[in-house]
C-alpha atoms as a PDB file:
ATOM      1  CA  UNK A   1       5.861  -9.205 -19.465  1.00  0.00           C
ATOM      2  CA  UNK A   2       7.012 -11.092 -16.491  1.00  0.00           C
ATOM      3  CA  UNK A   3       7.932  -9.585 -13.529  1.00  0.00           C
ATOM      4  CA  UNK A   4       9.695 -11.238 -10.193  1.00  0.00           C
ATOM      5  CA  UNK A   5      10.156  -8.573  -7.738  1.00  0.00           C
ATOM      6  CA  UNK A   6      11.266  -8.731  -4.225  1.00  0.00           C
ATOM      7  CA  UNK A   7      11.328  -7.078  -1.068  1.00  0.00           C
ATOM      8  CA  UNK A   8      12.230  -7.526   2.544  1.00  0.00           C
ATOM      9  CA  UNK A   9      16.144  -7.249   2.218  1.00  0.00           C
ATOM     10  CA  UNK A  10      18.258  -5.167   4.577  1.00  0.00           C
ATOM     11  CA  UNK A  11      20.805  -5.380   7.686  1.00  0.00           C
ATOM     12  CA  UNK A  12      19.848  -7.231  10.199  1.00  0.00           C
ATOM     13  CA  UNK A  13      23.093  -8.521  13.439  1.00  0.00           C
ATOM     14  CA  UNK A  14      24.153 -12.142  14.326  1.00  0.00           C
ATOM     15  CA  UNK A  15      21.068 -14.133  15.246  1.00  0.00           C
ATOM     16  CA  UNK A  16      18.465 -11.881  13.963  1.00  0.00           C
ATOM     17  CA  UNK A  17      15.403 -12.244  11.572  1.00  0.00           C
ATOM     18  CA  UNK A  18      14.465 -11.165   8.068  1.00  0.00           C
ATOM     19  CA  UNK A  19      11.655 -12.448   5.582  1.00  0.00           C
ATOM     20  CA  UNK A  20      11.801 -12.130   1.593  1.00  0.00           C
ATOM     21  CA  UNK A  21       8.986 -11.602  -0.413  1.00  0.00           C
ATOM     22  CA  UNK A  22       8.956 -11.944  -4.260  1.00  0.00           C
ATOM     23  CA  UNK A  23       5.807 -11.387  -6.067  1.00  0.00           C
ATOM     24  CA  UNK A  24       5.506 -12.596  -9.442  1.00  0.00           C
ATOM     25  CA  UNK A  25       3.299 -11.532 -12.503  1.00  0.00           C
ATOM     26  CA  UNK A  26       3.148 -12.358 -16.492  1.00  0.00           C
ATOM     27  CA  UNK A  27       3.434 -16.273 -15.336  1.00  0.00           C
ATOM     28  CA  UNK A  28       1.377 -18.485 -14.219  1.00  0.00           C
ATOM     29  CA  UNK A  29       2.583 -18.811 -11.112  1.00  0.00           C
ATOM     30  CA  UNK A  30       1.144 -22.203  -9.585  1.00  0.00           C
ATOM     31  CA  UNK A  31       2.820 -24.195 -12.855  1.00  0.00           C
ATOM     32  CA  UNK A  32       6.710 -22.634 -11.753  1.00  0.00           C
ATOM     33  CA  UNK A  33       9.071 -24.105  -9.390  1.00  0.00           C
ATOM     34  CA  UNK A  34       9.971 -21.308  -7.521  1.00  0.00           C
ATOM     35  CA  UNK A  35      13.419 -20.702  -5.858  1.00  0.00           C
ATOM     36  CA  UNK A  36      15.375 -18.146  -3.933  1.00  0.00           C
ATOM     37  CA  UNK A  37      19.258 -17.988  -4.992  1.00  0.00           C
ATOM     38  CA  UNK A  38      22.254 -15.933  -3.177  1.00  0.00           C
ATOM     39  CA  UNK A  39      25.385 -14.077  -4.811  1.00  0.00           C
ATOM     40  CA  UNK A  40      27.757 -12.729  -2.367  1.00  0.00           C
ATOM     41  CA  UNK A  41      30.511 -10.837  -3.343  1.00  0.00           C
ATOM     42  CA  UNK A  42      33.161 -12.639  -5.575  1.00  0.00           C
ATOM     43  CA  UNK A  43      31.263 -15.466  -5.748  1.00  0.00           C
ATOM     44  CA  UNK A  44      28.407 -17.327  -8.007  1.00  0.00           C
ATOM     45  CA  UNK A  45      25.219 -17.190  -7.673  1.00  0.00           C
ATOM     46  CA  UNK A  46      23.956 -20.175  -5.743  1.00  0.00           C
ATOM     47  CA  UNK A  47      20.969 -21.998  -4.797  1.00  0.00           C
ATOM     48  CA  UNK A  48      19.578 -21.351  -0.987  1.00  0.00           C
ATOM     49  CA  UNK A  49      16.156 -23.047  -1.565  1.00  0.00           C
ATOM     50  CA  UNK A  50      13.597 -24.043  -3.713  1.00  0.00           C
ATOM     51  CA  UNK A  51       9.683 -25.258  -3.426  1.00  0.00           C
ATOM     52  CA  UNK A  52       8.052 -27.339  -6.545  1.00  0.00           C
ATOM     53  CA  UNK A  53       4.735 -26.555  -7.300  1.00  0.00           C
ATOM     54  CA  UNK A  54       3.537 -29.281  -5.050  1.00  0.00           C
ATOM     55  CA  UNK A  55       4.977 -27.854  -2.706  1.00  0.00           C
ATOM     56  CA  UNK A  56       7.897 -29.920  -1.941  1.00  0.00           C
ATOM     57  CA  UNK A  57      11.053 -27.992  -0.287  1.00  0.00           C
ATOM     58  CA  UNK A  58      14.958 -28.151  -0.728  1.00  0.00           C
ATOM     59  CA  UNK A  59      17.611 -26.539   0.938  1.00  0.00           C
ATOM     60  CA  UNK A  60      21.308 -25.236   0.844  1.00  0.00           C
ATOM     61  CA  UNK A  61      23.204 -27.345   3.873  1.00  0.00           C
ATOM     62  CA  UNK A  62      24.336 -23.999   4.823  1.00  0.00           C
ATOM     63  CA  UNK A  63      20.834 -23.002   5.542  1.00  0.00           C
ATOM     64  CA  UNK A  64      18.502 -26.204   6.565  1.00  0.00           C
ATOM     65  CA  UNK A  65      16.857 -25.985   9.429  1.00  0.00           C
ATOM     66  CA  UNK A  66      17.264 -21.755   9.492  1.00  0.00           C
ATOM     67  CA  UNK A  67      15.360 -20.780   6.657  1.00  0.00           C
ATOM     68  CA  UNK A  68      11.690 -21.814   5.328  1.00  0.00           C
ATOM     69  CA  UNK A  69      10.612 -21.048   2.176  1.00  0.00           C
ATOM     70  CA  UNK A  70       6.787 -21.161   1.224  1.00  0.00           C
ATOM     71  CA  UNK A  71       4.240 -20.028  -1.480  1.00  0.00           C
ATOM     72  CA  UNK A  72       1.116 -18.582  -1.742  1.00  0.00           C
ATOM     73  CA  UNK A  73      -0.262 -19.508  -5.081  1.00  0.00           C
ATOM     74  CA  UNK A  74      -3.119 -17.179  -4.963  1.00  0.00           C
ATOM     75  CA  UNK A  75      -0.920 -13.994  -4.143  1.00  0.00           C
ATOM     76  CA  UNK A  76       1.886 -15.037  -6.577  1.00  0.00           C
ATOM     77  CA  UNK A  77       4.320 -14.271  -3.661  1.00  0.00           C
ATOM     78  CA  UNK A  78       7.261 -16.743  -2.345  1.00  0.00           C
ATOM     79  CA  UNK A  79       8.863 -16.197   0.613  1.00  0.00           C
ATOM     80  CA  UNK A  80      12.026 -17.066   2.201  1.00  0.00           C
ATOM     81  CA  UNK A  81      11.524 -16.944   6.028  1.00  0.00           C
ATOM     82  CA  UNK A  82      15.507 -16.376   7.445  1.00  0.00           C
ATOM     83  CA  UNK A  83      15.707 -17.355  10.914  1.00  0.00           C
ATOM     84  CA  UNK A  84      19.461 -17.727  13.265  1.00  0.00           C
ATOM     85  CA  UNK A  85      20.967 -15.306  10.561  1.00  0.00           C
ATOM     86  CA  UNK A  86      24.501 -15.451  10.427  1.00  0.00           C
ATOM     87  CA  UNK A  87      27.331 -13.104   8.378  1.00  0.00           C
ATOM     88  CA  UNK A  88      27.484 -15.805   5.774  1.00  0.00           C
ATOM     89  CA  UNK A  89      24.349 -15.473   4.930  1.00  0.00           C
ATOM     90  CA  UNK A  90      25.339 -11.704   3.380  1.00  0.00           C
ATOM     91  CA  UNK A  91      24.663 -11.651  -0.595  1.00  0.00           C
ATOM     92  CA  UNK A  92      22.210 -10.476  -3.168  1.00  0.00           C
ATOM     93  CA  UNK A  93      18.741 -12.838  -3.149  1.00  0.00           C
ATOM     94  CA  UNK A  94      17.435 -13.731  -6.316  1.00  0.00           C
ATOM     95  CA  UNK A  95      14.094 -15.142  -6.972  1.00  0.00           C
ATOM     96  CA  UNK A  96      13.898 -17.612  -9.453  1.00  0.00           C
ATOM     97  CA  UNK A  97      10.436 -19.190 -11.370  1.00  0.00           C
ATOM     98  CA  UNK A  98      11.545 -22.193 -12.984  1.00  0.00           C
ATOM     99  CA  UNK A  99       9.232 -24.145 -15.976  1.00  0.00           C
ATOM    100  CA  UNK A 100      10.967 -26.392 -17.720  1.00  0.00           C
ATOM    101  CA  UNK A 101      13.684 -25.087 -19.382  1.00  0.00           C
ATOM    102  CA  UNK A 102      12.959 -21.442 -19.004  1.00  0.00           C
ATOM    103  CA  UNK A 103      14.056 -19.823 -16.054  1.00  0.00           C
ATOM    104  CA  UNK A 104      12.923 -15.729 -14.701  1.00  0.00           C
ATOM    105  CA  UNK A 105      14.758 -14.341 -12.475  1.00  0.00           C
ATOM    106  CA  UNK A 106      14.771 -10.895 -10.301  1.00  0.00           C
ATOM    107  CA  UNK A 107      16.538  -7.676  -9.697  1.00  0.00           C
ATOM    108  CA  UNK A 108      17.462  -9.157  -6.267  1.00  0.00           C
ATOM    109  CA  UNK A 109      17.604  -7.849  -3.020  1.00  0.00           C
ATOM    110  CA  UNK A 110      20.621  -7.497  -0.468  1.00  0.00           C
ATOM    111  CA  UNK A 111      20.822  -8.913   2.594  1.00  0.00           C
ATOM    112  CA  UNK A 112      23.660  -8.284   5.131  1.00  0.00           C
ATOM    113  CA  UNK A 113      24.400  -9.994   8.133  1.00  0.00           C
ATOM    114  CA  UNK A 114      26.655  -8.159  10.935  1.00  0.00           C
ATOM    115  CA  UNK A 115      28.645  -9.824  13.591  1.00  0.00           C
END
């Protein structure tokens, strides 16, 4: 059964700090694209970043240069490092293992940003 849970949500002000964590199980992690994906309220669920297995990154505009995302294929974990947080950034984060066509995804975790 595969799992993708994460942690490290919560409220952080204007400017702060917070780091993700999603560990993974039932996959083999090293072979999925991983990504992390953000729904705030009203609104679709969209793409914040993603790292290929070879570890090559992509970013939201919204977000380059703030956030870092990296993996550690031997813990199963990806993280999303979230740096110069501002209120915008406020939404459910959803990690995502991408193969191919099949996609996992997680319960998410919310993250709000106060001004």
């Amino acid at each position: 059964q595969v799992q993708l849970v994460e942690s490290g949500g919560g409220l952080v002000q204007a400017g702060g700090s917070l780091r993700l964590s999603c560990a993974a199980s039932g996959i083999t992690f090293s072979i999925n694209a991983m990504g992390w994906y953000r729904q705030a309220p009203g609104k679709h669920r969209d793409l914040v970043a993603r790292i290929t297995t070879g570890g090559s990154t992509n970013y939201a505009d919204s977000v380059e240069g703030r956030f870092t995302i990296s993996r550690d294929n031997a813990k199963k974990t990806v993280y999303l490092q979230m740096n110069s947080q501002k209120p915008e950034d406020t939404g459910v984060y959803y990690c995502n293992a991408e193969r191919s066509i099949v996609n996992y995804w997680g319960q998410g975790t919310q993250v709000t940003v106060s001004s």
